[in-house]
Protein backbone atom coordinates (compact mmCIF):
# COMPACT_ATOMS: atom_id res chain seq x y z
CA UNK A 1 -46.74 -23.25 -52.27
CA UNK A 2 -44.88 -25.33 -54.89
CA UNK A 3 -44.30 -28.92 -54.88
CA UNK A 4 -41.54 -30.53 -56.69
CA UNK A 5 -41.24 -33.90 -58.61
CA UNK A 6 -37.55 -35.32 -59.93
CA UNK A 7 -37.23 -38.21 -61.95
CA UNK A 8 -34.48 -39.50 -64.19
CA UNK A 9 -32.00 -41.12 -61.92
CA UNK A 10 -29.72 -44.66 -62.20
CA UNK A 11 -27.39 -46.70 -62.21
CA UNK A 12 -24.76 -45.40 -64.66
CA UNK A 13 -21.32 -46.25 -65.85
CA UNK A 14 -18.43 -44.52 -65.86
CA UNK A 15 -18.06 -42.13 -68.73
CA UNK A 16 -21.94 -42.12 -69.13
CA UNK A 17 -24.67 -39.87 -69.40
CA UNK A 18 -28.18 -39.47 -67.31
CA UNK A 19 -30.62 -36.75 -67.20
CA UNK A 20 -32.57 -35.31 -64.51
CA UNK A 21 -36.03 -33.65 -64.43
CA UNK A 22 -37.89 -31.63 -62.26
CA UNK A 23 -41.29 -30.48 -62.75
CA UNK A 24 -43.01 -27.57 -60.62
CA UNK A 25 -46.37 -26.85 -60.03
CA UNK A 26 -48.57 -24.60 -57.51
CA UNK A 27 -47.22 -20.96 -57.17
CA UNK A 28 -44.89 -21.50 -59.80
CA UNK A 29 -45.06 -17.48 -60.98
CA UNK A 30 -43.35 -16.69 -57.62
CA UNK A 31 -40.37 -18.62 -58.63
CA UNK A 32 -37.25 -16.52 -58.88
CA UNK A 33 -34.80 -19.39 -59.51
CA UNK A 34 -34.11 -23.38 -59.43
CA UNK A 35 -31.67 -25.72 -58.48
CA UNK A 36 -29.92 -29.06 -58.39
CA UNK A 37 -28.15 -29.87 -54.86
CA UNK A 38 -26.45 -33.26 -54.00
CA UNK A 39 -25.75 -35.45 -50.88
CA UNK A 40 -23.22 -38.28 -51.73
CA UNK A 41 -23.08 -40.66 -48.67
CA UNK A 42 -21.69 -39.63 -45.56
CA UNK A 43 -21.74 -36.18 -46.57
CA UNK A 44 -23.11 -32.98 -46.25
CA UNK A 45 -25.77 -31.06 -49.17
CA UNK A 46 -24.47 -29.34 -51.97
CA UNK A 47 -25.30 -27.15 -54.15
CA UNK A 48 -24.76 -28.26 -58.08
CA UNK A 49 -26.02 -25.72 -60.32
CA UNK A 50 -28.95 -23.23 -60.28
CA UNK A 51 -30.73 -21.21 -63.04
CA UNK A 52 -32.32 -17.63 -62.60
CA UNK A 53 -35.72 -16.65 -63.87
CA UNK A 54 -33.82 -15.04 -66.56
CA UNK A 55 -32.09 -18.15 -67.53
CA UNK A 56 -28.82 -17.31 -65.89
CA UNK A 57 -26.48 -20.40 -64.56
CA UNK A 58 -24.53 -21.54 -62.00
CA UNK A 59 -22.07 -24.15 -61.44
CA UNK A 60 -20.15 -26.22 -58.71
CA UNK A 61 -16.21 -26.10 -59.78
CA UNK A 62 -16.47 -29.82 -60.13
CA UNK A 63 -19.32 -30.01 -62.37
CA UNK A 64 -18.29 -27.58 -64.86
CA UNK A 65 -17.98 -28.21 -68.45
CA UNK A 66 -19.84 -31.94 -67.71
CA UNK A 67 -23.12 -30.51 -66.60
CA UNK A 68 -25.92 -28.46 -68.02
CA UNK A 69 -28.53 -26.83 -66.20
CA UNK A 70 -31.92 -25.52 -68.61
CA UNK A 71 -35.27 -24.78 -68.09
CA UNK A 72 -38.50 -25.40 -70.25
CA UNK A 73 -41.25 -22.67 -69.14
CA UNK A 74 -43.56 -24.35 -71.15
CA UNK A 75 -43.65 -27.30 -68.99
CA UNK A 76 -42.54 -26.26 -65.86
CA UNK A 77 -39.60 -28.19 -65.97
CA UNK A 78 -36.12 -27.46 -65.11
CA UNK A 79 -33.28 -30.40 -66.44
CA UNK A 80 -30.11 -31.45 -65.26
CA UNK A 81 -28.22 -33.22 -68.13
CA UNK A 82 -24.95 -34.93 -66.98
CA UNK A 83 -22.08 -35.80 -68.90
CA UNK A 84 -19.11 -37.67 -68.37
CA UNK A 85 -20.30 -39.32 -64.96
CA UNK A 86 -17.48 -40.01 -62.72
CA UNK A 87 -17.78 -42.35 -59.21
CA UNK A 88 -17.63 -39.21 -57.06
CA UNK A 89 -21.22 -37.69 -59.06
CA UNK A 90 -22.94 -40.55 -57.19
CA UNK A 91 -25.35 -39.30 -54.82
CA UNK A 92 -29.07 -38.69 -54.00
CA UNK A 93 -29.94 -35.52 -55.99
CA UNK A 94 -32.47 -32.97 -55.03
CA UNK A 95 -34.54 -30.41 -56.99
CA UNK A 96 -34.77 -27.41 -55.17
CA UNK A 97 -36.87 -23.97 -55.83
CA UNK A 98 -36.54 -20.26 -54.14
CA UNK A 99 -40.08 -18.46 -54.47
CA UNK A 100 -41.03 -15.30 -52.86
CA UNK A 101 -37.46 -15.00 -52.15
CA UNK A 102 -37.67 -16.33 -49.29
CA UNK A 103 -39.04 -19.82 -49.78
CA UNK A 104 -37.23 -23.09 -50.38
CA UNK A 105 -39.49 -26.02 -51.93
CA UNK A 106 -37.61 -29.28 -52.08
CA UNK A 107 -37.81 -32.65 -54.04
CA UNK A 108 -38.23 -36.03 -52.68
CA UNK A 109 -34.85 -36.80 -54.13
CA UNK A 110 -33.50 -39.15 -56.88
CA UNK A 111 -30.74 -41.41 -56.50
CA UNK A 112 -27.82 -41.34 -58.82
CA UNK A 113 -24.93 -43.86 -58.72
CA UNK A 114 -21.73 -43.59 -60.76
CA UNK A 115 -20.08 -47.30 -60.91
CA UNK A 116 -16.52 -47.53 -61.85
């Protein structure tokens, strides 16, 4: 199994910055790749961004060129560095991990609101 733990969210302004962390641990060689997903209120889960075991990226339209998705092997720890926040980035994010290919591990979810 692998467990998940996110920290780094807040109350942010407009314009601002906040980064996210998620550290893995457990069965953390059968990763393959690792995720940020969002659910602003009232709405449905979405994915963000991901990153591959070989440290390739992936990006929502709407978060392009404002977020950054990395990893640190070292540490287990995949980031989620945000950039020019906007009201419609608030939301409760979630970590999320594939392993075995199969396998979805999920954070407990950090809150992150955007005020105008």
């Amino acid at each position: 199994q692998v467990q998940l733990v996110e920290s780094g969210g807040g109350l942010v302004t407009a314009g601002g910055s906040l980064r996210l962390s998620c550290a893995a641990s457990g069965d953390i060689f059968s990763l393959n790749y690792m995720g940020w997903y969002r659910q602003p209120p009232g709405k449905q889960r979405e994915l963000v961004a991901t990153i591959s075991s070989g440290d390739s990226t992936n990006y929502v339209d709407s978060v392009k060129g404002r977020f950054t998705i990395s990893r640190d092997n070292a540490k287990n720890t995949v980031y989620l560095q945000m950039n020019s926040l906007k009201p419609e980035d608030t939301a409760v994010y979630y970590c999320n991990a594939r392993y075995y290919y199969t396998i979805d591990a999920w954070g407990q979810g950090t809150q992150v609101t955007v005020s105008s």
